[in-house]
C-alpha atoms as a PDB file:
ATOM      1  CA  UNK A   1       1.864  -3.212  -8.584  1.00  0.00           C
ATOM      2  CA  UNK A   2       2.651  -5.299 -11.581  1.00  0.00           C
ATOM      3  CA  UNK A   3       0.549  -8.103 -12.626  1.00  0.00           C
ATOM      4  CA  UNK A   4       2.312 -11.568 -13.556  1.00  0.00           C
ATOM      5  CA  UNK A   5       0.354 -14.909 -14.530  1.00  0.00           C
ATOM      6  CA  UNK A   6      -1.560 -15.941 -10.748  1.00  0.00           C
ATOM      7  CA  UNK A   7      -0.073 -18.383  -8.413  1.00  0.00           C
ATOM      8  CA  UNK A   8      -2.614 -21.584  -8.062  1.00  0.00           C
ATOM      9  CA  UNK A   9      -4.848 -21.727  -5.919  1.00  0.00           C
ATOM     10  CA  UNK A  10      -4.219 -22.334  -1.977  1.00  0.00           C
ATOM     11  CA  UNK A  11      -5.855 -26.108  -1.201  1.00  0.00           C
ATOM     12  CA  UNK A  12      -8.643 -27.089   0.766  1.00  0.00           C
ATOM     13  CA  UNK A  13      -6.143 -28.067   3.614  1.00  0.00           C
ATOM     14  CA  UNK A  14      -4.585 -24.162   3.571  1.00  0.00           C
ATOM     15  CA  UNK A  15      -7.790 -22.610   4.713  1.00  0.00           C
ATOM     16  CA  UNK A  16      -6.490 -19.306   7.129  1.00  0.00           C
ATOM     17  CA  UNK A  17      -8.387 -17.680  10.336  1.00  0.00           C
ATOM     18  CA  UNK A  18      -9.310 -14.590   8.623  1.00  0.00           C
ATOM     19  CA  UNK A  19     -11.692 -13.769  10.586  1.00  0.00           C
ATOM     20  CA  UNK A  20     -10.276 -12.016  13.021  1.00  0.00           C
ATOM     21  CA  UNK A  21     -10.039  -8.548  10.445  1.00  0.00           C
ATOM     22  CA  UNK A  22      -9.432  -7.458   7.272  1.00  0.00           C
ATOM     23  CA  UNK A  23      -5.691  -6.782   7.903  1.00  0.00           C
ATOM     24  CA  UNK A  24      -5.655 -10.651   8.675  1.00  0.00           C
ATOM     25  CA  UNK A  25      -6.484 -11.603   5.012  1.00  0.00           C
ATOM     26  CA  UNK A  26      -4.362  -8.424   3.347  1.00  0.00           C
ATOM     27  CA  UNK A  27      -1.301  -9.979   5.378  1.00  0.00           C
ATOM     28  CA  UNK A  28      -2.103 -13.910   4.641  1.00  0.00           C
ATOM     29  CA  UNK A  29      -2.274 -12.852   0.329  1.00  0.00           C
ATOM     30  CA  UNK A  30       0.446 -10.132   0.753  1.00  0.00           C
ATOM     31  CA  UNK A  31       2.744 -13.152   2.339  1.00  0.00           C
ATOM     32  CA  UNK A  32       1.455 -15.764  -0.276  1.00  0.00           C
ATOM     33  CA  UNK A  33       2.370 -13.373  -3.351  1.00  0.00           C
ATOM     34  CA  UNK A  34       5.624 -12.486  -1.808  1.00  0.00           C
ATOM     35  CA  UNK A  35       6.252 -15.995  -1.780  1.00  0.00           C
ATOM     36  CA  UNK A  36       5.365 -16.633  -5.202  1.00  0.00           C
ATOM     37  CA  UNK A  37       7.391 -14.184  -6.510  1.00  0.00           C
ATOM     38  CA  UNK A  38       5.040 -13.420  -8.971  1.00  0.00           C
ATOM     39  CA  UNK A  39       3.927 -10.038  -8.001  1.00  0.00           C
ATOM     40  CA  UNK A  40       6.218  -6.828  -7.168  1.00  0.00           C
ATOM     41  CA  UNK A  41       4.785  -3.838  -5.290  1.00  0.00           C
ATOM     42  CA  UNK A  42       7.327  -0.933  -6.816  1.00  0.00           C
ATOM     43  CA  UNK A  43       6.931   2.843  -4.979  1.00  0.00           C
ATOM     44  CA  UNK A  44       9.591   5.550  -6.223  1.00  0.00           C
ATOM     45  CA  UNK A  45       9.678   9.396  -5.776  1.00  0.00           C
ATOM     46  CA  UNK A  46      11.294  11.758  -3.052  1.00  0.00           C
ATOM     47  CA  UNK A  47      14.645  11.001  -4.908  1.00  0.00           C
ATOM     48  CA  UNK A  48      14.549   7.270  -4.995  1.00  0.00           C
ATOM     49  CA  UNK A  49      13.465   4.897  -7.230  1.00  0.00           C
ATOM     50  CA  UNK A  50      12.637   2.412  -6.592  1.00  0.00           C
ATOM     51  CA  UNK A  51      12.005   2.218  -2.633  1.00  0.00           C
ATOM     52  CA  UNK A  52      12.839  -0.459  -0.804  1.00  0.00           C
ATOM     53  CA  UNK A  53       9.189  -2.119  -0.521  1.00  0.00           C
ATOM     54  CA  UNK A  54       8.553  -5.316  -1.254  1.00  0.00           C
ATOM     55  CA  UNK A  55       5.014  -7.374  -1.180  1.00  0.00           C
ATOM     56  CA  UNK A  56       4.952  -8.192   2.218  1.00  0.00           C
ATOM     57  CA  UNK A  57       4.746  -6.508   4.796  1.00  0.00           C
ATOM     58  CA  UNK A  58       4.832  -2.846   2.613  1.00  0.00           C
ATOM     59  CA  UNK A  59       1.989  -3.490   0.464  1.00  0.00           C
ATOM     60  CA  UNK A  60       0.029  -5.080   3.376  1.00  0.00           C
ATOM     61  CA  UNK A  61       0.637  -1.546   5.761  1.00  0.00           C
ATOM     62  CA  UNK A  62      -0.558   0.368   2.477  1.00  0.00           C
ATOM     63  CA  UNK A  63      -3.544  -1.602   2.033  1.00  0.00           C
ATOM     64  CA  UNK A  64      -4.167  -1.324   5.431  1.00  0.00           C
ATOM     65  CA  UNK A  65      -4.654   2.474   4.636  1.00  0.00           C
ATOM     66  CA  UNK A  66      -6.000   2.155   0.750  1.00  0.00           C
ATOM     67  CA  UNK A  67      -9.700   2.980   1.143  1.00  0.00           C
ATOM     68  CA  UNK A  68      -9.240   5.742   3.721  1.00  0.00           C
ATOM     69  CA  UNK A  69      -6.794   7.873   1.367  1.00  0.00           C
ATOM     70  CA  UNK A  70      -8.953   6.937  -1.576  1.00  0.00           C
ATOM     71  CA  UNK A  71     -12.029   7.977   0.282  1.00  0.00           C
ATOM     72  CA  UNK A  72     -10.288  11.115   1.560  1.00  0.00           C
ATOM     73  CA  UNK A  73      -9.085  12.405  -2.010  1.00  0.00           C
ATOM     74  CA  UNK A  74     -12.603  12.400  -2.848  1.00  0.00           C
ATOM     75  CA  UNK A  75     -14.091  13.922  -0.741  1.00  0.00           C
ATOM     76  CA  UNK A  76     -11.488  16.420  -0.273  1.00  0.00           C
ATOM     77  CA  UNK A  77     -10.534  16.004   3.412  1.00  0.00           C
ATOM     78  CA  UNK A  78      -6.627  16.490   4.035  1.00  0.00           C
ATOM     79  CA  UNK A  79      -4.555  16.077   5.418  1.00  0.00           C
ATOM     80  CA  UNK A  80      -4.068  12.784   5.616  1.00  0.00           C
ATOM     81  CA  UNK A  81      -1.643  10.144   5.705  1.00  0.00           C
ATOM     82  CA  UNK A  82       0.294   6.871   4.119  1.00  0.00           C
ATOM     83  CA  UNK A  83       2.285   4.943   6.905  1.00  0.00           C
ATOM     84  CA  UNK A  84       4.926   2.409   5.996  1.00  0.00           C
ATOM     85  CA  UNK A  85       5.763   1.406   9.539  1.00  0.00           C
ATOM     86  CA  UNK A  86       7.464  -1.809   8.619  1.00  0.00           C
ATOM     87  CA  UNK A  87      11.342  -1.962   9.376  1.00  0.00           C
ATOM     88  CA  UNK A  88      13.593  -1.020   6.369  1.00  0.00           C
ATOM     89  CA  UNK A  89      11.205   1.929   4.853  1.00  0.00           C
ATOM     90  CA  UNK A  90       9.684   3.483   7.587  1.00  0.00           C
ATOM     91  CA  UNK A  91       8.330   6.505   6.178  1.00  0.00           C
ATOM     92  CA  UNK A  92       5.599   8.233   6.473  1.00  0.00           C
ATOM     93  CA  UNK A  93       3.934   9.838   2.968  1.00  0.00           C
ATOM     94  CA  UNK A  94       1.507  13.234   4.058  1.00  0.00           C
ATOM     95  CA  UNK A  95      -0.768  14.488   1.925  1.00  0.00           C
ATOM     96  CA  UNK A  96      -2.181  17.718   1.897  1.00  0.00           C
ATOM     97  CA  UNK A  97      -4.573  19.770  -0.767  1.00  0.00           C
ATOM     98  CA  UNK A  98      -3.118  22.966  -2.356  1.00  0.00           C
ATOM     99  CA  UNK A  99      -4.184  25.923  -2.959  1.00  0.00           C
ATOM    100  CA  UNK A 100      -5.396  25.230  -6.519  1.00  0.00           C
ATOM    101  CA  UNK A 101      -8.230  21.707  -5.807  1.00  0.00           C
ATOM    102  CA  UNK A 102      -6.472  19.521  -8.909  1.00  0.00           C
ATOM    103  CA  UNK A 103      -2.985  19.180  -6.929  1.00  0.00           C
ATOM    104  CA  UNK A 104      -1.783  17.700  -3.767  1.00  0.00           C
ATOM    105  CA  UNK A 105       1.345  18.848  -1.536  1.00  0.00           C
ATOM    106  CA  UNK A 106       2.730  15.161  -0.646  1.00  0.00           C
ATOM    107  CA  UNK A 107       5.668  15.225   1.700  1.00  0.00           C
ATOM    108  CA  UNK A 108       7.402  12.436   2.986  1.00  0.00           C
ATOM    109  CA  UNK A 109       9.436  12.264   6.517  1.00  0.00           C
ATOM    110  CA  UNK A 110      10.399   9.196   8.765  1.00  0.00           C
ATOM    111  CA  UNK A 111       7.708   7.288  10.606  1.00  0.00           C
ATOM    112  CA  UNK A 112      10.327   7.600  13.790  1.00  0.00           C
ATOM    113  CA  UNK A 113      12.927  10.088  14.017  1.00  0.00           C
ATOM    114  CA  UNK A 114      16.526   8.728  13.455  1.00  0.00           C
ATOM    115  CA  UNK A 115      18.907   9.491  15.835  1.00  0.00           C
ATOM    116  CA  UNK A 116      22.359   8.175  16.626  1.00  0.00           C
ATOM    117  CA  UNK A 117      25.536   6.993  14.811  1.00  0.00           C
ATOM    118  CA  UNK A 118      22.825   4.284  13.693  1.00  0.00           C
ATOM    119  CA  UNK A 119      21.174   6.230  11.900  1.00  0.00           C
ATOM    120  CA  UNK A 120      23.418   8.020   9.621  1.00  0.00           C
ATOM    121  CA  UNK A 121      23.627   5.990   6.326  1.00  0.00           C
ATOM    122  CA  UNK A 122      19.137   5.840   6.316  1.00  0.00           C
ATOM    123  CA  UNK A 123      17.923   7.455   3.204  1.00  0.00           C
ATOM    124  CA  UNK A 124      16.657  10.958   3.768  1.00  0.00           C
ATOM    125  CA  UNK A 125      13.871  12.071   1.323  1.00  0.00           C
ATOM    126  CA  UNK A 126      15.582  14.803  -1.111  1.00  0.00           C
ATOM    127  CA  UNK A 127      13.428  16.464  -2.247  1.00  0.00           C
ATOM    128  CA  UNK A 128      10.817  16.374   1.056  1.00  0.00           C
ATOM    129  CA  UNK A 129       7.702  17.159  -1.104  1.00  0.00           C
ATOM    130  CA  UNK A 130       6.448  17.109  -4.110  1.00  0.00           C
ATOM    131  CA  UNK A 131       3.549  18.027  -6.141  1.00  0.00           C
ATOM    132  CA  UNK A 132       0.983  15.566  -7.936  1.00  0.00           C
ATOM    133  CA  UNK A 133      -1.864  15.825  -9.465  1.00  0.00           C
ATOM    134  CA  UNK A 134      -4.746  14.531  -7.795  1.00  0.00           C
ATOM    135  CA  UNK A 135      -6.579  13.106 -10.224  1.00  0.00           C
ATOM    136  CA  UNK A 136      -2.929  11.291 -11.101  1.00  0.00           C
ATOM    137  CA  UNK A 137      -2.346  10.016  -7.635  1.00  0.00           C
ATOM    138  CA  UNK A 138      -6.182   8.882  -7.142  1.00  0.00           C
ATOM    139  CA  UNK A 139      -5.983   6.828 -10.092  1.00  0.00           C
ATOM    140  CA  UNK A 140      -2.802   4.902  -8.515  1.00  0.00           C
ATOM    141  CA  UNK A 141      -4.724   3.905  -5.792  1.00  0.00           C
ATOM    142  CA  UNK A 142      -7.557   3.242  -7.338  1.00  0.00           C
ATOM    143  CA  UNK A 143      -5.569   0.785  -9.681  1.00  0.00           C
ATOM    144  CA  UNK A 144      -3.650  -0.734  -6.597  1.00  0.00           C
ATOM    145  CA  UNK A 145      -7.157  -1.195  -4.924  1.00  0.00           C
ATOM    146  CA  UNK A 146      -8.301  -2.965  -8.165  1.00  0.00           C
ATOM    147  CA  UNK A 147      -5.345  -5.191  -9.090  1.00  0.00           C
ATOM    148  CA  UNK A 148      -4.850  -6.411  -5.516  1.00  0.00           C
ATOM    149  CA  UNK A 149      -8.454  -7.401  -5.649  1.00  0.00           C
ATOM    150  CA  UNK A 150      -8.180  -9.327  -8.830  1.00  0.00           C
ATOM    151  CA  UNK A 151      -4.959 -10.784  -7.766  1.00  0.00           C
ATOM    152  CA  UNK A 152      -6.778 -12.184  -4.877  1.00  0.00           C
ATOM    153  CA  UNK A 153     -10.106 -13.624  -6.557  1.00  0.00           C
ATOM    154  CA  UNK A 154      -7.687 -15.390  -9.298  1.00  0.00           C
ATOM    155  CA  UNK A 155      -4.800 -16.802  -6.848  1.00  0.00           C
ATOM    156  CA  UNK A 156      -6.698 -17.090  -3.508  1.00  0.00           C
ATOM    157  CA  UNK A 157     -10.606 -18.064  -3.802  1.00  0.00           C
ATOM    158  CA  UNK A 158     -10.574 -18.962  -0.092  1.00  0.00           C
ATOM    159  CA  UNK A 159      -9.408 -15.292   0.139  1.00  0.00           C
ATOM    160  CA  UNK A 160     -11.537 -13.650  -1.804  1.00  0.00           C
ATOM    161  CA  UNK A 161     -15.133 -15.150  -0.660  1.00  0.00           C
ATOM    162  CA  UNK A 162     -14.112 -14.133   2.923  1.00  0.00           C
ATOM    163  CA  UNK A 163     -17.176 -11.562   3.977  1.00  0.00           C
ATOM    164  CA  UNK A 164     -14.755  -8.848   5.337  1.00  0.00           C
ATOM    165  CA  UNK A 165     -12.835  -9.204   1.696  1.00  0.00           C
ATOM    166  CA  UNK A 166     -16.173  -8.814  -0.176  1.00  0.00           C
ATOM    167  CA  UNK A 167     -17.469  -5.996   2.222  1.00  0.00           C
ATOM    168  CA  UNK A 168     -13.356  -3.848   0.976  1.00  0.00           C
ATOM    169  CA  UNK A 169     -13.966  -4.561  -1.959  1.00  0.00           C
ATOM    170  CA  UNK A 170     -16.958  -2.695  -2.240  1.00  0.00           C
ATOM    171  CA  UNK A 171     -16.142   0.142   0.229  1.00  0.00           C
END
């Protein structure tokens, strides 16, 4: 995700239910910044770059699913997985430790399978896996984790002082 000077501040009369759950406030900033303008979520690999993600909903699904995968990297426990359920990717990214503990098998296949005439012109993932490093891949997510959380405390105070915010940010 790149950083670009912060939107201002939502007003006293914008104040959002976010109470309802975390995903309420990752899809409330993920819509504001995609608004904006002002911040671009970029993925690339499996033979396309750049995918076509944008701020919202993509990097809402991934945040979703942020402190799981981080959490699982750590401590090791595969395989897991990176949904991006929303209409135009729909992929699904799996991740899986190799033989060797410093790399990880990721694969990527469609979150549905695509059938039909429909279908035909989707992009297929070519290659279907690759290998990272898993100290490289950790880092990404660790970034993403910490940019969207600084994002957030600079453009969206309301946001940001929300208890279920505070408690993912520290998790």
């Amino acid at each position: 995700m790149e950083k670009l000077p912060s939107p201002s501040p939502l007003t006293d009369g914008e104040r959002h239910d976010v109470s309802i759950d975390i995903n309420s406030i990752f899809i409330i900033a993920c819509e504001r910044l995609e608004e904006t303008g002002m911040v671009f979520f970029k993925m690339s690999g499996f033979g396309r770059d750049p995918w076509p993600v944008e701020v919202y909903p993509d990097l809402a699904c991934i945040l979703e699913q942020l402190v799981e995968a981080i959490n699982a990297i750590r401590q090791d426990n595969y395989p897991f997985d990176l949904e991006l359920y929303e209409q135009g990717t729909n992929k699904t990214i799996i991740f899986n430790e190799k033989k060797d503990a410093h790399t990880i098998e990721v694969k990527c296949r469609d979150f549905v399978p695509q059938r039909g005439d429909h279908y035909r012109g989707a992009w297929r993932p070519n290659p279907d896996k690759e290998l990272v490093k898993k100290n490289d891949i950790l880092s990404q997510l660790v970034e993403l984790k910490a940019s969207f959380i600084q994002i957030v405390q600079n453009a969206y105070p309301d946001l940001a002082t929300e208890d279920l915010f505070i408690e993912w940010c520290k998790s």
